[in-house]
PDB file of N, CA and C in Angstrom:
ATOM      1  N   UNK A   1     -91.395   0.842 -44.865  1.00  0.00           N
ATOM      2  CA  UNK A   1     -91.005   0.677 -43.490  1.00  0.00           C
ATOM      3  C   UNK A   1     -90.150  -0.576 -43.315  1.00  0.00           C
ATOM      4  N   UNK A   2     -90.442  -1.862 -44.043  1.00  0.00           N
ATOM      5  CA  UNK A   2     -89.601  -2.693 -44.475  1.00  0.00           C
ATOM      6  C   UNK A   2     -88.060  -2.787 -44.650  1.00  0.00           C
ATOM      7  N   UNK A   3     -88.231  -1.457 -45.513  1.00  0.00           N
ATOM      8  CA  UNK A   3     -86.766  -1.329 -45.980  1.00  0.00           C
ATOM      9  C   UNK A   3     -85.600  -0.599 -44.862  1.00  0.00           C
ATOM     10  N   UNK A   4     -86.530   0.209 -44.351  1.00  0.00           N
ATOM     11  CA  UNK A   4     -85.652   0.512 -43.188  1.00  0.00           C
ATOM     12  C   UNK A   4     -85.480   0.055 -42.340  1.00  0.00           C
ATOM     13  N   UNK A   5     -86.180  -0.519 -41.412  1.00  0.00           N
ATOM     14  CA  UNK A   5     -86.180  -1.720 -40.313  1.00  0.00           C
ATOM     15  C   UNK A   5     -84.944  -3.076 -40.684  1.00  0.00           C
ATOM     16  N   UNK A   6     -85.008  -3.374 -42.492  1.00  0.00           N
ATOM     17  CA  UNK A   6     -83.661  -4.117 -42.274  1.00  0.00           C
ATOM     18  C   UNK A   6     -82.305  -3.471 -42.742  1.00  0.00           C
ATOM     19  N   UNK A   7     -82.476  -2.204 -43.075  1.00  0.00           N
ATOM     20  CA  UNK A   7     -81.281  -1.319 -43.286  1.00  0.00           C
ATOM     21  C   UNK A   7     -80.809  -1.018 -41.794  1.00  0.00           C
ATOM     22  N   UNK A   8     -81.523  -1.029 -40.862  1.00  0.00           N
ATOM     23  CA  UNK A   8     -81.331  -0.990 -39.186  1.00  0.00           C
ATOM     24  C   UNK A   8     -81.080  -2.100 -39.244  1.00  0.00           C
ATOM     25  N   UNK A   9     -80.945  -3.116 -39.113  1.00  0.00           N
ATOM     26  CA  UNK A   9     -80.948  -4.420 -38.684  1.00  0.00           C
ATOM     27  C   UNK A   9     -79.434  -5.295 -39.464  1.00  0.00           C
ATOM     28  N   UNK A  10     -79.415  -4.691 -40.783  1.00  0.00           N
ATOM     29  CA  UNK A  10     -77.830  -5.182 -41.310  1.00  0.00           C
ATOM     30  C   UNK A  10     -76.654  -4.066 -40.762  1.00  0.00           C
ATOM     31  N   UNK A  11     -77.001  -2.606 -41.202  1.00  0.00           N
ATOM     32  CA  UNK A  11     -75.755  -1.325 -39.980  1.00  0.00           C
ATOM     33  C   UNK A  11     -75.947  -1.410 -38.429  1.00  0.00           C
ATOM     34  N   UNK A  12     -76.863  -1.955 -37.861  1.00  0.00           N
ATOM     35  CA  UNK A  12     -76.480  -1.791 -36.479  1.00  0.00           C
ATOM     36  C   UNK A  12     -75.514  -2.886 -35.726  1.00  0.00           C
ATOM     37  N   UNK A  13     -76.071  -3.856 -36.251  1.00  0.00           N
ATOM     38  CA  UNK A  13     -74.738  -4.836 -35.721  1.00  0.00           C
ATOM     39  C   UNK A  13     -73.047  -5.003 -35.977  1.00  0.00           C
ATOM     40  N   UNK A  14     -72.763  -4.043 -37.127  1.00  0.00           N
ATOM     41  CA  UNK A  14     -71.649  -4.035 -37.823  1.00  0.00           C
ATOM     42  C   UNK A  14     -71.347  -2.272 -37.631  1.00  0.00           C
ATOM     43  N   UNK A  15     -71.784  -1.631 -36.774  1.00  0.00           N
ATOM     44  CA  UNK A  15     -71.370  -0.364 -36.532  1.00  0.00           C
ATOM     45  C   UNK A  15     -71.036  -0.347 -35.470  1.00  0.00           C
ATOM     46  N   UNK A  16     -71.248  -1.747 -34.413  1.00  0.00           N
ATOM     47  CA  UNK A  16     -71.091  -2.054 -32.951  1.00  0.00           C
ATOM     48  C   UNK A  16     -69.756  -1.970 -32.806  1.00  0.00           C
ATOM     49  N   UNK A  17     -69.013  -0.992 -32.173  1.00  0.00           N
ATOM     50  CA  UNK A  17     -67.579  -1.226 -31.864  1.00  0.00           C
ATOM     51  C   UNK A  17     -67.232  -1.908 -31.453  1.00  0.00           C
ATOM     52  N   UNK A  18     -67.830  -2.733 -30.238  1.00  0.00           N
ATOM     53  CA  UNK A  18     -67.634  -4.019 -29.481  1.00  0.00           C
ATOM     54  C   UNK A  18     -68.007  -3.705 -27.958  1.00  0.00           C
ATOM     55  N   UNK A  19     -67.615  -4.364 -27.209  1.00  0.00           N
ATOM     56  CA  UNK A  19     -68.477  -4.270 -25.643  1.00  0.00           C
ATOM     57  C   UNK A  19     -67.232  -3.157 -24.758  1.00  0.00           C
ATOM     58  N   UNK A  20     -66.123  -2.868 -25.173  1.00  0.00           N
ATOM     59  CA  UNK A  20     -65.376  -2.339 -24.238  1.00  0.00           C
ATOM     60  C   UNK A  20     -65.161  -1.181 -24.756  1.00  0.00           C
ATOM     61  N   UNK A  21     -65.970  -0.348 -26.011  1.00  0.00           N
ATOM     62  CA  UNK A  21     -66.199   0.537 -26.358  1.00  0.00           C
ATOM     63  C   UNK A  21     -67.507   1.076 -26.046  1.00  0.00           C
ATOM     64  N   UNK A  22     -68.183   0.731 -25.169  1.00  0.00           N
ATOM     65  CA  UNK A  22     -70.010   1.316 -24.553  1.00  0.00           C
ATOM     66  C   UNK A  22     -69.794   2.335 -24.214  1.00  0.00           C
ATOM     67  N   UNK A  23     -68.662   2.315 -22.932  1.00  0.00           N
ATOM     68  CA  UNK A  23     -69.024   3.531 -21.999  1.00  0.00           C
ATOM     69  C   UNK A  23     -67.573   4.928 -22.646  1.00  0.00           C
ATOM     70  N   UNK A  24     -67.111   4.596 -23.826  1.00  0.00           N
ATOM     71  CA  UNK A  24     -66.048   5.183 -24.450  1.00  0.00           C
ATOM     72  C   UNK A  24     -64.471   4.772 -24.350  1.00  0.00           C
ATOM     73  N   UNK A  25     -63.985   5.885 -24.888  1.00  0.00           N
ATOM     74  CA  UNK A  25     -62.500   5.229 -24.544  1.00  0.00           C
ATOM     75  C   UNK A  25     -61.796   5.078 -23.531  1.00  0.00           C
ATOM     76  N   UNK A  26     -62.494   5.464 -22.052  1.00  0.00           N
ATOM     77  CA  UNK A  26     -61.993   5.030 -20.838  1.00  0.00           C
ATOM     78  C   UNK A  26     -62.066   3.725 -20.599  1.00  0.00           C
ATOM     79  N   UNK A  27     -62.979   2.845 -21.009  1.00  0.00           N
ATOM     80  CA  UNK A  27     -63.716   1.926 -21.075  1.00  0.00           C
ATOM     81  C   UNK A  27     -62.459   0.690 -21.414  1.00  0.00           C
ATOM     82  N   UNK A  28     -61.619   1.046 -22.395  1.00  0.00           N
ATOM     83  CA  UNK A  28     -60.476   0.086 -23.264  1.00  0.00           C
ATOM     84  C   UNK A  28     -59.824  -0.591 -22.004  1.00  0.00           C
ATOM     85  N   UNK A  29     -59.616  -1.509 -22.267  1.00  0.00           N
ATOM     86  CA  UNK A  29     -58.437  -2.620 -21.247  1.00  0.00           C
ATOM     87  C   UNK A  29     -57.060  -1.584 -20.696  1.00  0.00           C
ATOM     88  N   UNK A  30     -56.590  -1.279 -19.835  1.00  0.00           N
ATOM     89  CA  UNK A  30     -55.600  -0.301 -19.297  1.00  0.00           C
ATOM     90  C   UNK A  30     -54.417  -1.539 -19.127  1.00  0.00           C
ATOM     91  N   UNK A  31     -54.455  -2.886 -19.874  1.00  0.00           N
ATOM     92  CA  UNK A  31     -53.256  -3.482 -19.832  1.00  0.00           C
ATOM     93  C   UNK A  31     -52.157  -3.765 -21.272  1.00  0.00           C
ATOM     94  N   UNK A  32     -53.383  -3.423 -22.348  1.00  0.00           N
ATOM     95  CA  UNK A  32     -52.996  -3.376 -23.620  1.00  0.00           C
ATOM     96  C   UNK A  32     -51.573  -3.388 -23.596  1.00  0.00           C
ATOM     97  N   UNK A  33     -50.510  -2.669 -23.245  1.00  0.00           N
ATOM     98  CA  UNK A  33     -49.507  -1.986 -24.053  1.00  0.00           C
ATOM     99  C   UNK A  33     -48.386  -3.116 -23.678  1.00  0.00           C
ATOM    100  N   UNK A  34     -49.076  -4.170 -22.696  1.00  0.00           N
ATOM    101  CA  UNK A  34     -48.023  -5.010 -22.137  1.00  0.00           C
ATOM    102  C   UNK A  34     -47.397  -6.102 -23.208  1.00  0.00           C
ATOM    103  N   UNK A  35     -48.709  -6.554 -24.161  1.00  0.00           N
ATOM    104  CA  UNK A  35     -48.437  -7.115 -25.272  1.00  0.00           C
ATOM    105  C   UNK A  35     -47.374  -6.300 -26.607  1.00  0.00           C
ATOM    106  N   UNK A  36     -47.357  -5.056 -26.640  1.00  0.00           N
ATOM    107  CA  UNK A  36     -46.095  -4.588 -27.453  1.00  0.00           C
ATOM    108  C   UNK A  36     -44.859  -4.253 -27.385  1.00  0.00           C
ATOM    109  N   UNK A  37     -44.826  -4.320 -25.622  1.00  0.00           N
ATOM    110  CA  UNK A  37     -43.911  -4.495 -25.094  1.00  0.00           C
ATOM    111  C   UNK A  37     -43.172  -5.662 -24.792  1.00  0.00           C
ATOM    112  N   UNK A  38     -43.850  -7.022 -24.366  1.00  0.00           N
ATOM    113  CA  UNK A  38     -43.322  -7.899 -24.357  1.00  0.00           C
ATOM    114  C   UNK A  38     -42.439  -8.367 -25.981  1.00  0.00           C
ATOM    115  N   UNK A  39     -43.229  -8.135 -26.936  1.00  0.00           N
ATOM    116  CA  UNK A  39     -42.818  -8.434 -28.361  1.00  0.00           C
ATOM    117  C   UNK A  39     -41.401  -7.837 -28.332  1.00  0.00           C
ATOM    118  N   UNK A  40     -41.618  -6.714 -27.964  1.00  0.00           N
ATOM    119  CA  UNK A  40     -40.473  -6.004 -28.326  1.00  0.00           C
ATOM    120  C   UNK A  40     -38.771  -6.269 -27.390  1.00  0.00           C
ATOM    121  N   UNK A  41     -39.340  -7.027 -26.230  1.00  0.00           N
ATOM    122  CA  UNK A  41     -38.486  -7.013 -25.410  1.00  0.00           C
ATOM    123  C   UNK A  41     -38.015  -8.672 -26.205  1.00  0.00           C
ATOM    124  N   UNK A  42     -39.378  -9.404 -26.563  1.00  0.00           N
ATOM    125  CA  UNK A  42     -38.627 -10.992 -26.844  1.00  0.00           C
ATOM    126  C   UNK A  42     -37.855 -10.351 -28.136  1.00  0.00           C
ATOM    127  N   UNK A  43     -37.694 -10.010 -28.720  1.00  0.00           N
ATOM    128  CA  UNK A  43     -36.869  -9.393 -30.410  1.00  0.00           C
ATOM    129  C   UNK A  43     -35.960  -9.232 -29.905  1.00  0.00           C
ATOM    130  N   UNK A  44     -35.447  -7.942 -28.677  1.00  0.00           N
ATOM    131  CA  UNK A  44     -34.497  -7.327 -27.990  1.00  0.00           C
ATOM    132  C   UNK A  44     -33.412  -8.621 -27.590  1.00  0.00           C
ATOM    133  N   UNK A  45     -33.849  -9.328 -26.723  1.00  0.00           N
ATOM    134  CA  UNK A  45     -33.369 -10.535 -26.470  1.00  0.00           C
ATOM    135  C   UNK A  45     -33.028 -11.428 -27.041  1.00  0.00           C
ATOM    136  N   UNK A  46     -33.216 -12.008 -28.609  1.00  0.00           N
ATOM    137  CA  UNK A  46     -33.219 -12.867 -29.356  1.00  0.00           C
ATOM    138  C   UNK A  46     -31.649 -12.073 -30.281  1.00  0.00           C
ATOM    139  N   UNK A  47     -31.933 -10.747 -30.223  1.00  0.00           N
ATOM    140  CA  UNK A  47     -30.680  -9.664 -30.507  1.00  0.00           C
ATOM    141  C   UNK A  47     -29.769  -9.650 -30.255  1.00  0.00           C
ATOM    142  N   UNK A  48     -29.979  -9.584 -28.749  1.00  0.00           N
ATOM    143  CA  UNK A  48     -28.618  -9.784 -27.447  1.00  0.00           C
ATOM    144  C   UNK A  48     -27.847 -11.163 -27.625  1.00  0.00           C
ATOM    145  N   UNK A  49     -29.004 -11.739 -27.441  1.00  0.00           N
ATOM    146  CA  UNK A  49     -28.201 -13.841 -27.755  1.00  0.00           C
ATOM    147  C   UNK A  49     -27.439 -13.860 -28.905  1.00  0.00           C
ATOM    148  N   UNK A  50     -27.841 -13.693 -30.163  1.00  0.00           N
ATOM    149  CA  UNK A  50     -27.359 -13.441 -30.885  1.00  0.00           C
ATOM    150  C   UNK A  50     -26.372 -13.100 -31.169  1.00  0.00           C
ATOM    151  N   UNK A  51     -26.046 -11.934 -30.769  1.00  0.00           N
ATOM    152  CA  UNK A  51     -24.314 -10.689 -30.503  1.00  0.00           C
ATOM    153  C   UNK A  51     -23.958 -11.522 -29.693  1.00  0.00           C
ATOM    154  N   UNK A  52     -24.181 -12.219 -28.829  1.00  0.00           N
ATOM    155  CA  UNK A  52     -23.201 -12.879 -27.847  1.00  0.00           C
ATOM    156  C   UNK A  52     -22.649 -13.877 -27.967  1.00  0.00           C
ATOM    157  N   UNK A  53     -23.473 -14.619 -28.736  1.00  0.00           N
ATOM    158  CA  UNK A  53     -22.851 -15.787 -29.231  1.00  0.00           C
ATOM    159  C   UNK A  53     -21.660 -15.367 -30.604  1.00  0.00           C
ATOM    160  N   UNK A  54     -22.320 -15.107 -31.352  1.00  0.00           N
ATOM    161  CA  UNK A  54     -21.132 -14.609 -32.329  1.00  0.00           C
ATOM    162  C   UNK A  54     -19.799 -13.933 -31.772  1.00  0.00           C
ATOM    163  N   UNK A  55     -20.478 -13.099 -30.955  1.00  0.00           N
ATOM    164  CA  UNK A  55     -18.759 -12.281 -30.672  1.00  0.00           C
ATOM    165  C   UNK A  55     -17.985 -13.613 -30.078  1.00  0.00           C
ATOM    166  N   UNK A  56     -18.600 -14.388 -29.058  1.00  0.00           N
ATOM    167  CA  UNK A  56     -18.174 -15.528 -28.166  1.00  0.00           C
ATOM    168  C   UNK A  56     -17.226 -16.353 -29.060  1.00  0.00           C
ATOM    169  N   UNK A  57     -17.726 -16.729 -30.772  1.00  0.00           N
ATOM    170  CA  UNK A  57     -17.713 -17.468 -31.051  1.00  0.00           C
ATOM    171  C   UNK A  57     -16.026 -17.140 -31.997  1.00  0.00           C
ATOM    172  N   UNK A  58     -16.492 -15.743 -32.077  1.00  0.00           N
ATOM    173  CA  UNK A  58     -15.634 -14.836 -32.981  1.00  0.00           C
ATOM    174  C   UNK A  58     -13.925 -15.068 -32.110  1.00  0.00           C
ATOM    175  N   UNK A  59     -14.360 -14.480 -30.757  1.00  0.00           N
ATOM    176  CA  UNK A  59     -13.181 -14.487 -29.683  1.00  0.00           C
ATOM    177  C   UNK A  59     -12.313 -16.224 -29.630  1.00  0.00           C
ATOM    178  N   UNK A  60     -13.316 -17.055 -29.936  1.00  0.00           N
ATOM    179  CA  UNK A  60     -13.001 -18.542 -29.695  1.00  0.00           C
ATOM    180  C   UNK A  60     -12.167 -18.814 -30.851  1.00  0.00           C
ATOM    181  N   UNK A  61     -12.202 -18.398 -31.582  1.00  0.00           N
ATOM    182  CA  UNK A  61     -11.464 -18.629 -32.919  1.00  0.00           C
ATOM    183  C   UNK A  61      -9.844 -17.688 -32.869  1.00  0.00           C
ATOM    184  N   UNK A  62     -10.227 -16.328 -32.344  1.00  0.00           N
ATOM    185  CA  UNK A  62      -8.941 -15.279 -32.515  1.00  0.00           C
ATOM    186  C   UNK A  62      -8.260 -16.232 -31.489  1.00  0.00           C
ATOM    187  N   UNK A  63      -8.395 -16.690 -30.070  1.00  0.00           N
ATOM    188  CA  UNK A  63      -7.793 -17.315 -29.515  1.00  0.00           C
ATOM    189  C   UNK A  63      -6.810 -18.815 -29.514  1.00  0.00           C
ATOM    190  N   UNK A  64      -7.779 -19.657 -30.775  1.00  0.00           N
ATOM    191  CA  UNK A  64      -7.343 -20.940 -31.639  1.00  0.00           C
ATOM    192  C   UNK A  64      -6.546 -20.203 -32.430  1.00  0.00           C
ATOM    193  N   UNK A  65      -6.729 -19.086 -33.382  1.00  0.00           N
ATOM    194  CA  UNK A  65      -5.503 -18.535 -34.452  1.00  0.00           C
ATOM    195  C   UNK A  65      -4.303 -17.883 -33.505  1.00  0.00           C
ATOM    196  N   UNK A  66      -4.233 -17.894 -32.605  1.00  0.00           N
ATOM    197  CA  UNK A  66      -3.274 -17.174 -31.617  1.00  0.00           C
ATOM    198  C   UNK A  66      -2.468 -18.783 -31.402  1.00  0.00           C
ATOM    199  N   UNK A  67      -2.880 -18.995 -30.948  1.00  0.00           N
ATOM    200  CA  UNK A  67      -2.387 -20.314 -30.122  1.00  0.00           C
ATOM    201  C   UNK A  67      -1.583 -20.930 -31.333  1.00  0.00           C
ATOM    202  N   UNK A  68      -2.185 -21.162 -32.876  1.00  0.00           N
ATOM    203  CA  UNK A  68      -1.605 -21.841 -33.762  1.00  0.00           C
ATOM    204  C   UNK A  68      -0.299 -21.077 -34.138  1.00  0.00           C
ATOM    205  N   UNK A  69      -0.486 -19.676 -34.041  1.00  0.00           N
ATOM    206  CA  UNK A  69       0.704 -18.624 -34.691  1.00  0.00           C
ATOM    207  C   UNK A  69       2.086 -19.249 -33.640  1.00  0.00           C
ATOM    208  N   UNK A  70       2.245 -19.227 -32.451  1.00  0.00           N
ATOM    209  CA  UNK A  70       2.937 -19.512 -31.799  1.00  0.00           C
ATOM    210  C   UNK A  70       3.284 -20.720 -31.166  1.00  0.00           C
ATOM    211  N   UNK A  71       4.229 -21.374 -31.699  1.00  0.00           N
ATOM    212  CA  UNK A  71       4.844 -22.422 -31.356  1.00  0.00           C
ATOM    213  C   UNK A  71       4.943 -22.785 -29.865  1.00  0.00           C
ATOM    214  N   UNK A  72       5.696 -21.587 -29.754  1.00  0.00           N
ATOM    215  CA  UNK A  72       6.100 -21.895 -27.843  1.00  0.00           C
ATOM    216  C   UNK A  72       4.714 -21.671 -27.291  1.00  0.00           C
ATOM    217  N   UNK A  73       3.883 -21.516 -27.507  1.00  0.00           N
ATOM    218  CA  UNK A  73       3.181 -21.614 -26.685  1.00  0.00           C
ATOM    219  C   UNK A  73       2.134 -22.542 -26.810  1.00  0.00           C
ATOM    220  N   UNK A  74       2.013 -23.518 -28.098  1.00  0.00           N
ATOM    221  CA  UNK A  74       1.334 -24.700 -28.496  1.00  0.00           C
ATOM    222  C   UNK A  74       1.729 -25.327 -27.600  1.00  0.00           C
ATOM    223  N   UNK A  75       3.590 -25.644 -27.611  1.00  0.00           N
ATOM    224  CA  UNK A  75       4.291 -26.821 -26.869  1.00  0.00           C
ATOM    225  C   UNK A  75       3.927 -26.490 -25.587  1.00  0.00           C
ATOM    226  N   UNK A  76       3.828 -25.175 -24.933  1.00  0.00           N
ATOM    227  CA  UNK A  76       3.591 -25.110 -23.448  1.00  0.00           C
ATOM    228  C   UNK A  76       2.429 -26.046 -22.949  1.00  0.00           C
ATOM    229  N   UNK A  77       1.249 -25.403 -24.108  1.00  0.00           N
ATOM    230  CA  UNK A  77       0.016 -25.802 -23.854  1.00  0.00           C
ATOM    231  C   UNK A  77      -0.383 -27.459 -23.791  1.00  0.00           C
ATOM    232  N   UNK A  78       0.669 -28.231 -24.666  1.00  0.00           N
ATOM    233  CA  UNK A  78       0.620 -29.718 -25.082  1.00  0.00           C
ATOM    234  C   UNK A  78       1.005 -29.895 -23.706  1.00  0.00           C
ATOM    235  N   UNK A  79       2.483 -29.832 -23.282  1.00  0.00           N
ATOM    236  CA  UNK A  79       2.893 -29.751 -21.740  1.00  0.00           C
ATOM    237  C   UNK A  79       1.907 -30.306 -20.331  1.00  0.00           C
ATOM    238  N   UNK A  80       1.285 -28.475 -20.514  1.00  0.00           N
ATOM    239  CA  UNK A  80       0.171 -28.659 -19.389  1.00  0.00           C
ATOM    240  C   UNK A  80      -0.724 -29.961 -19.389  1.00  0.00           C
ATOM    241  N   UNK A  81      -1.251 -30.131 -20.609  1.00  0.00           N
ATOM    242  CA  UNK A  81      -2.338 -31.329 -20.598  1.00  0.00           C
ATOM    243  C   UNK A  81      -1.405 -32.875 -20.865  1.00  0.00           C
ATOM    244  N   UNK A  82      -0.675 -32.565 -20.834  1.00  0.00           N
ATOM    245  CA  UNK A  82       0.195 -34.060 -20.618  1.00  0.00           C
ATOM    246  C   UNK A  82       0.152 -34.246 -19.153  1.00  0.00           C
ATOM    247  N   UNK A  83       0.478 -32.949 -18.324  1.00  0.00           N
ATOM    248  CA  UNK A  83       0.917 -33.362 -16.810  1.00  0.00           C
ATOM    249  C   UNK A  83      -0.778 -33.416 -16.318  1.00  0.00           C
ATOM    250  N   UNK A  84      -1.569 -32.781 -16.835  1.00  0.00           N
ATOM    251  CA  UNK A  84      -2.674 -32.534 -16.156  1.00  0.00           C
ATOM    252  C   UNK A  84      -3.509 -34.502 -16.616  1.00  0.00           C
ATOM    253  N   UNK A  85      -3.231 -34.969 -17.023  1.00  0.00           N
ATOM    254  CA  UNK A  85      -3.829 -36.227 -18.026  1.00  0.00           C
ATOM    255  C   UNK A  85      -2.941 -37.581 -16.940  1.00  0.00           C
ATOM    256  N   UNK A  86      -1.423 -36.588 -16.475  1.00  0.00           N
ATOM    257  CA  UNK A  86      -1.282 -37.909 -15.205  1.00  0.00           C
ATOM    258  C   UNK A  86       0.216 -38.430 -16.616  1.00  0.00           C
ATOM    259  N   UNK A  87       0.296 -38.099 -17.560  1.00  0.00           N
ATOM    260  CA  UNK A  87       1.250 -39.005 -18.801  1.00  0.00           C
ATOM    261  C   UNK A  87       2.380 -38.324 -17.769  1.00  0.00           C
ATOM    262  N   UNK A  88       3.137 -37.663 -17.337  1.00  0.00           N
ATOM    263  CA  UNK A  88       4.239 -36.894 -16.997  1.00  0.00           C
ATOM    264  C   UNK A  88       3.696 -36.831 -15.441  1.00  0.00           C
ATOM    265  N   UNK A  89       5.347 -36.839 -14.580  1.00  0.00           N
ATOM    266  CA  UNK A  89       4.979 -36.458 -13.425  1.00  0.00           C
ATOM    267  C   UNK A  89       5.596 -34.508 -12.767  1.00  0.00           C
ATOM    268  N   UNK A  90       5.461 -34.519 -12.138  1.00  0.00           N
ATOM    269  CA  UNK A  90       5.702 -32.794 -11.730  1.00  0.00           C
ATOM    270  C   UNK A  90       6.950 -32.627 -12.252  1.00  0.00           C
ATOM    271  N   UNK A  91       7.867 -33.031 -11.528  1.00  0.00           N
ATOM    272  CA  UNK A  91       9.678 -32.759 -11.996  1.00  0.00           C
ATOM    273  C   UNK A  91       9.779 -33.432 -13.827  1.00  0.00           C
ATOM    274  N   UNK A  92       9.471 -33.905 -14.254  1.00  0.00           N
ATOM    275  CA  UNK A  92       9.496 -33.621 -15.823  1.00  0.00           C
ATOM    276  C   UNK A  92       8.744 -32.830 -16.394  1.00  0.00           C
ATOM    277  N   UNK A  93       7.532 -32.329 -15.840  1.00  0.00           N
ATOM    278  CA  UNK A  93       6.636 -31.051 -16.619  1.00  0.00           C
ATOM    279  C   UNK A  93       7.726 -29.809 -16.094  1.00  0.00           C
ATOM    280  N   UNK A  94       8.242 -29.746 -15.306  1.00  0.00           N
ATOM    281  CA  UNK A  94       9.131 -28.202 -14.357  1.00  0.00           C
ATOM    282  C   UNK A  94      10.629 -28.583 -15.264  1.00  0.00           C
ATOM    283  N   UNK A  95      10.986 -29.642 -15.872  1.00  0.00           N
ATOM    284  CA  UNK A  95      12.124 -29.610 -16.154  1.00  0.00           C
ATOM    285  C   UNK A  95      11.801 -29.264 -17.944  1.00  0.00           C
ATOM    286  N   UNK A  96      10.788 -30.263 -18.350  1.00  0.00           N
ATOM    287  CA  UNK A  96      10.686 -29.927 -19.875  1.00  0.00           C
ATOM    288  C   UNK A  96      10.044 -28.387 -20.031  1.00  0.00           C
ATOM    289  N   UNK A  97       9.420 -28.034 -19.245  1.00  0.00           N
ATOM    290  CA  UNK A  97       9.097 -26.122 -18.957  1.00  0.00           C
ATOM    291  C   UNK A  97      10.115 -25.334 -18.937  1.00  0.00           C
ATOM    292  N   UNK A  98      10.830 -25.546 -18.497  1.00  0.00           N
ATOM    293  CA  UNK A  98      12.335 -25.019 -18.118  1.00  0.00           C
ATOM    294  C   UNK A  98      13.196 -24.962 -19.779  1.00  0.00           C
ATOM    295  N   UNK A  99      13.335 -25.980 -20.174  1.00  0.00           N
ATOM    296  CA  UNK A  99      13.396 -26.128 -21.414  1.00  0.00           C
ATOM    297  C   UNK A  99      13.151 -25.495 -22.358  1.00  0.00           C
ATOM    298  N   UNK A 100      11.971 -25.196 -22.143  1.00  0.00           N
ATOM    299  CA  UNK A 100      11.049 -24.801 -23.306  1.00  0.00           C
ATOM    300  C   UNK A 100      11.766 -23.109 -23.145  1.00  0.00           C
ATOM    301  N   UNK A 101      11.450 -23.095 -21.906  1.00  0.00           N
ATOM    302  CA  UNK A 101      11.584 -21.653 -21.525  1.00  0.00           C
ATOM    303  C   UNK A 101      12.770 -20.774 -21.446  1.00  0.00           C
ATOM    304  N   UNK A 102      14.042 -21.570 -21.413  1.00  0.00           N
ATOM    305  CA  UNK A 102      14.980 -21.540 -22.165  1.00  0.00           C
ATOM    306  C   UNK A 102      15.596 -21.309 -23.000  1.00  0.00           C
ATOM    307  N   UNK A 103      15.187 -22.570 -23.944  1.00  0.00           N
ATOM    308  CA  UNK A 103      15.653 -22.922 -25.587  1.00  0.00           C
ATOM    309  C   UNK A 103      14.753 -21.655 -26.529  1.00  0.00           C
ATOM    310  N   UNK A 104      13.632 -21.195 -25.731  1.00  0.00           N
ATOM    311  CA  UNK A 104      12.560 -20.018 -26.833  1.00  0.00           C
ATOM    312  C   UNK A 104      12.743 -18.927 -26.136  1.00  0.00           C
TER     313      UNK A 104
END
């Protein structure tokens, strides 16, 4: 009688499904699924950032190799930030523009 009383006593506590399995599987937490979803949405997102930055980064560069291919439009660009910096006043940025726009 021994032997069974602790053969009950080591399987019953370890056959216990746990407390939200008593009354069956209605019983389970009805919020569960929010946790595999959130996972999945932080991955999703970490995805998106990702692609965005690269393409961003990708576009930032085709735009620097553009700019270098073309002369006239380096000098335009030097231009602008001369007048915009205050070095040049309006009628020499409109006259050396003119120039530019001109001579290319």
């Amino acid at each position: 009688m021994t032997m069974v009383t602790t053969l009950a006593a080591l399987i019953g506590p370890a056959a216990h499904p746990g407390p939200w399995h008593d009354g069956g599987p209605a019983d389970a937490p009805a919020w569960w699924p929010v946790f595999p979803i959130t996972f999945g949405l932080f991955w999703l997102a970490v995805a998106v950032g990702a692609f965005y930055l690269l393409r961003r980064r990708m576009a930032a560069n085709a735009a620097v190799a553009a700019a270098a291919a073309d002369p006239l439009s380096r000098a335009r660009s030097v231009l602008a930030e001369r007048f915009a910096r205050g070095e040049i006043d309006e009628d020499e940025y409109l006259t050396r523009l003119a120039a530019l726009s001109h001579g290319g």
